[in-house]
C-alpha atoms as a PDB file:
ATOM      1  CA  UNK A   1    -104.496  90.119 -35.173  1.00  0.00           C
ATOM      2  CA  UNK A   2    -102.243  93.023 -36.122  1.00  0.00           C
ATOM      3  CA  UNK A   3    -103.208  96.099 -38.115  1.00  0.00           C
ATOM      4  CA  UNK A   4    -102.243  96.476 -41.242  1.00  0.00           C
ATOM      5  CA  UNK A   5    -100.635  99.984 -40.179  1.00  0.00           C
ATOM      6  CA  UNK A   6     -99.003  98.266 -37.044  1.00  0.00           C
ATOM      7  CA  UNK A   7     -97.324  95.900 -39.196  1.00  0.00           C
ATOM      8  CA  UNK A   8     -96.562  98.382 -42.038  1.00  0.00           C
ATOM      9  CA  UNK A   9     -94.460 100.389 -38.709  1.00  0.00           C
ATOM     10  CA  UNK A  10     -93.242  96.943 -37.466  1.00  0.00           C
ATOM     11  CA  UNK A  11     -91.638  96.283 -41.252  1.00  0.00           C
ATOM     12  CA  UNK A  12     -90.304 100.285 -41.116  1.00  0.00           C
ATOM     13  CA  UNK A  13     -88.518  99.907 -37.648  1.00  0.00           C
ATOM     14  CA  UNK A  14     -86.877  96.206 -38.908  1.00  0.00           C
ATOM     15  CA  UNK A  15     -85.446  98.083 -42.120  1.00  0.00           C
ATOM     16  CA  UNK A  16     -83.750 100.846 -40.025  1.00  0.00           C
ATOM     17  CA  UNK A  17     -82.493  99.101 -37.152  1.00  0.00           C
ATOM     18  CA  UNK A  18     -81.712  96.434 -39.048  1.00  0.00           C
ATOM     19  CA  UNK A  19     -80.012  97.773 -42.421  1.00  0.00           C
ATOM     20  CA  UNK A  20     -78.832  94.659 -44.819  1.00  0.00           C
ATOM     21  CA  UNK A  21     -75.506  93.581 -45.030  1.00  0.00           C
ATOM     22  CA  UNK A  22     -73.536  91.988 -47.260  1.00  0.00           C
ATOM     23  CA  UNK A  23     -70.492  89.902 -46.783  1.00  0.00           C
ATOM     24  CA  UNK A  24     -67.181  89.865 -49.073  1.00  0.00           C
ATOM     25  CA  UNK A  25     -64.339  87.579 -48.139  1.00  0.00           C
ATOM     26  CA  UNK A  26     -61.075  88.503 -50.187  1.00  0.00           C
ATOM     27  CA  UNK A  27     -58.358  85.601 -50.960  1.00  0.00           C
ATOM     28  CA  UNK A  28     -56.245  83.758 -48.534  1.00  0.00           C
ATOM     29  CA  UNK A  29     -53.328  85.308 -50.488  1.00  0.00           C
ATOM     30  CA  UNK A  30     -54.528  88.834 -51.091  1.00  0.00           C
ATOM     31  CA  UNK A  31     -51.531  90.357 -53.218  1.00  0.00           C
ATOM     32  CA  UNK A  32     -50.982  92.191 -56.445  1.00  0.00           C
ATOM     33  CA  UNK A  33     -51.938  88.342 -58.290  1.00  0.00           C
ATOM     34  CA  UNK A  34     -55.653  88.317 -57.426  1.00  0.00           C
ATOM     35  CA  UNK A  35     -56.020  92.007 -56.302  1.00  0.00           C
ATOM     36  CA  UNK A  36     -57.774  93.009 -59.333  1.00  0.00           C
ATOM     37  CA  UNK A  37     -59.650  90.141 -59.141  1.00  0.00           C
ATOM     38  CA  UNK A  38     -61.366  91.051 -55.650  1.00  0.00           C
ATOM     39  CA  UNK A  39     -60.879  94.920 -56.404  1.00  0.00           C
ATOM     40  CA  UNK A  40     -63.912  94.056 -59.083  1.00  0.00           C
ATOM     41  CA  UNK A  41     -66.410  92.091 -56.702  1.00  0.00           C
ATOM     42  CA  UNK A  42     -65.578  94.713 -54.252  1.00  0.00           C
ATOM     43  CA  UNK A  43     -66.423  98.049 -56.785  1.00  0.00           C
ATOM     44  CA  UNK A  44     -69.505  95.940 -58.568  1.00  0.00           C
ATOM     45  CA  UNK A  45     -70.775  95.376 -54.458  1.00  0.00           C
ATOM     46  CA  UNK A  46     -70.590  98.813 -53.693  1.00  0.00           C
ATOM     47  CA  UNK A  47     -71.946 100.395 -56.944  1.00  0.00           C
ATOM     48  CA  UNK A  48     -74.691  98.201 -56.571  1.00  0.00           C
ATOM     49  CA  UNK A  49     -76.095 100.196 -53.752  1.00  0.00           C
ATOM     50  CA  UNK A  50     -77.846  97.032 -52.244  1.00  0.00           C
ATOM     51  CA  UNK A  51     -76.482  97.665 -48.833  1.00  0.00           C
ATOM     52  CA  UNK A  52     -75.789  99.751 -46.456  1.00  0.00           C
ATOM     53  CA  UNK A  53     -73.337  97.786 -44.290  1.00  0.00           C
ATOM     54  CA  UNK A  54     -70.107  96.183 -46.575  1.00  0.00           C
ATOM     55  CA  UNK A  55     -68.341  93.817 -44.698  1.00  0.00           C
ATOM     56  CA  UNK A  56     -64.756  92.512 -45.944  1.00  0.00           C
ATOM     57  CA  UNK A  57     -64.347  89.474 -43.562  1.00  0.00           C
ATOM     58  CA  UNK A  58     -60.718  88.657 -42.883  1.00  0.00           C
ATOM     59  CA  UNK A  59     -60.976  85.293 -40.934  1.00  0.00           C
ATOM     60  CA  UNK A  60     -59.433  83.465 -43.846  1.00  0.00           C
ATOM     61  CA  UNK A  61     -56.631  85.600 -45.022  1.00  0.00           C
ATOM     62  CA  UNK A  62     -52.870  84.820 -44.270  1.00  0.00           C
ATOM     63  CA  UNK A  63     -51.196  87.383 -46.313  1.00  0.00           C
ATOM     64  CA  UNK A  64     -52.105  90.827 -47.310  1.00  0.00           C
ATOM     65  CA  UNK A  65     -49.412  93.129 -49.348  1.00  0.00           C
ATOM     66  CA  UNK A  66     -49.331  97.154 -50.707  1.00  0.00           C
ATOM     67  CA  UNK A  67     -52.084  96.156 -53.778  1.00  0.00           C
ATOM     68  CA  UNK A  68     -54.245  94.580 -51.321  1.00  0.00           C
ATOM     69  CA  UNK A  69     -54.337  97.652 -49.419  1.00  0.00           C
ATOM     70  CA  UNK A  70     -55.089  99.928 -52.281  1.00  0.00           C
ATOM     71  CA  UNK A  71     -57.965  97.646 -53.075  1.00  0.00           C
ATOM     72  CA  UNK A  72     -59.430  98.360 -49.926  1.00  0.00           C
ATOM     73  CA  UNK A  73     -58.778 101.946 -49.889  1.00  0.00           C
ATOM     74  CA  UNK A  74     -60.669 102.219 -53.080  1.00  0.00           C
ATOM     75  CA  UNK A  75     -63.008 101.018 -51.450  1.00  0.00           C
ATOM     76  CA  UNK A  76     -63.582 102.240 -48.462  1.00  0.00           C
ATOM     77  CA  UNK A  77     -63.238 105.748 -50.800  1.00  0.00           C
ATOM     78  CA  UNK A  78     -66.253 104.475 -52.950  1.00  0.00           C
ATOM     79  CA  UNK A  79     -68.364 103.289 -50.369  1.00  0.00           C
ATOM     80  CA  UNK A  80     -68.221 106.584 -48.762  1.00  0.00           C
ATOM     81  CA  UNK A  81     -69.146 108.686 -51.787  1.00  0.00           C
ATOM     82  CA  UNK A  82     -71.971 106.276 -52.054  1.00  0.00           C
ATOM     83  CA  UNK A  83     -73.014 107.326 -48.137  1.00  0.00           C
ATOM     84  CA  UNK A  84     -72.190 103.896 -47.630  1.00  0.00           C
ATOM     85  CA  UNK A  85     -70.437 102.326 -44.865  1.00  0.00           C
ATOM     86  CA  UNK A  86     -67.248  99.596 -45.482  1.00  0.00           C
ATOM     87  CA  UNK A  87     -66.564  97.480 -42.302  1.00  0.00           C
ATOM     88  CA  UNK A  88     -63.764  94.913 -42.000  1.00  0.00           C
ATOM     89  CA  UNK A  89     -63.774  91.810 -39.510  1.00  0.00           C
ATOM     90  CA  UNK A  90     -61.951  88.977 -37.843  1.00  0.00           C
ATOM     91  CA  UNK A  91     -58.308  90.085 -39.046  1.00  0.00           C
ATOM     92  CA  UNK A  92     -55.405  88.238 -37.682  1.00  0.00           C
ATOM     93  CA  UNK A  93     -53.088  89.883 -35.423  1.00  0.00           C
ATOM     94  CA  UNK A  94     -50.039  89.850 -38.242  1.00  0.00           C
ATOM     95  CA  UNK A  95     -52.584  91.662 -41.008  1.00  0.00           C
ATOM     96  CA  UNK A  96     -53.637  93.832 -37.975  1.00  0.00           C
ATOM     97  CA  UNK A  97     -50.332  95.089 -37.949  1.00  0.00           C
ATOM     98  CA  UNK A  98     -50.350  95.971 -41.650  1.00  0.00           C
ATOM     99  CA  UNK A  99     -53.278  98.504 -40.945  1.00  0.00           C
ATOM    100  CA  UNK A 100     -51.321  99.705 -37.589  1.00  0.00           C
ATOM    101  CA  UNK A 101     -48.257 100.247 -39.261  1.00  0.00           C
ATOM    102  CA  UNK A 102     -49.481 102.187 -42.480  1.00  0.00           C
ATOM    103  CA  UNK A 103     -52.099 103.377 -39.832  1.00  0.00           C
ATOM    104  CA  UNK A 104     -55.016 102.577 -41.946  1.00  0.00           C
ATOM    105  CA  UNK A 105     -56.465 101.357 -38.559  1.00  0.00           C
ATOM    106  CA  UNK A 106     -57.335 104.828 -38.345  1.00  0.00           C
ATOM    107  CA  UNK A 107     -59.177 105.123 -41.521  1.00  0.00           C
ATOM    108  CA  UNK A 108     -61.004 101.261 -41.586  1.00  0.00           C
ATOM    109  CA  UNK A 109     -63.633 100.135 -39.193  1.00  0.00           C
ATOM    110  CA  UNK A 110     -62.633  97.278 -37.434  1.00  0.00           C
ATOM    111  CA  UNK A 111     -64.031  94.572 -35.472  1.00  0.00           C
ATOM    112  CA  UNK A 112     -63.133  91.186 -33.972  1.00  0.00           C
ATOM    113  CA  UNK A 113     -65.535  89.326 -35.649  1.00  0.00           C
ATOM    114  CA  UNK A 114     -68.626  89.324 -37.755  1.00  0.00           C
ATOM    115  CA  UNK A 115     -71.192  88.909 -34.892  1.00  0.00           C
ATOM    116  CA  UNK A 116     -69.526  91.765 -32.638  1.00  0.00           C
ATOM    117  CA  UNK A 117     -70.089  93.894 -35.727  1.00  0.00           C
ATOM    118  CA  UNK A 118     -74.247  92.846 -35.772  1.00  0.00           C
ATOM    119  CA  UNK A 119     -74.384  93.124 -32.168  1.00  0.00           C
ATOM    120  CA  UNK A 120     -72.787  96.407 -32.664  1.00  0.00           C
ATOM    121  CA  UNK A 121     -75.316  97.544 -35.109  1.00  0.00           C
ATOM    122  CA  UNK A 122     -78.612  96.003 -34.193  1.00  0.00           C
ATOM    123  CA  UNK A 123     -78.763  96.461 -30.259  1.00  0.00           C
END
């Protein structure tokens, strides 16, 4: 049977090698008609505090245009005033080349996919 103080350190080194993330998935359209929309869930996420790891997963979307972009540089602005840390995932190559192009793949962390980010974090 485990101590009570070897469990209490068990429980401490889960919460820092393990810090909780939480997964937002923006529309398959993202674009200045549902921007605002998603700009809200995103800010209300983040202000939240309840993470430490944001993830905007990408697997879905098929179009991405300038408001979408601004969303996510809000965003990524807030998180970071907040010491918190916005990740984005499984983005096709053609929305790749968005972020390339305006060469916000310079200012986003990104990731193939969602479990390459946890094995990222957590090993």
């Amino acid at each position: 049977m485990q101590s009570i103080a070897g469990r209490l350190n068990q429980i401490m080194q889960q919460t820092f090698i393990k810090p909780k993330t939480i997964v937002v998935k923006p529309p398959i359209f993202f674009n200045a008609a549902n921007a605002l929309d998603f700009a809200q869930e995103l800010t209300t996420v983040i202000s939240q505090g309840n993470c430490s790891i944001l993830v905007v997963d990408f697997e879905q979307v098929e179009f991405l245009d300038s408001t979408g972009l601004m969303v996510l540089v809000s965003g990524i602005k807030l998180a970071e005033k907040l010491e918190q840390r916005l990740s984005l995932c499984s983005i096709s190559p053609v929305i790749r080349m968005i972020f390339e192009l305006t060469q916000l793949d310079e200012v986003f962390e990104i990731v193939e996919s969602y479990s390459l980010l946890l094995t990222s974090n957590y090993s």
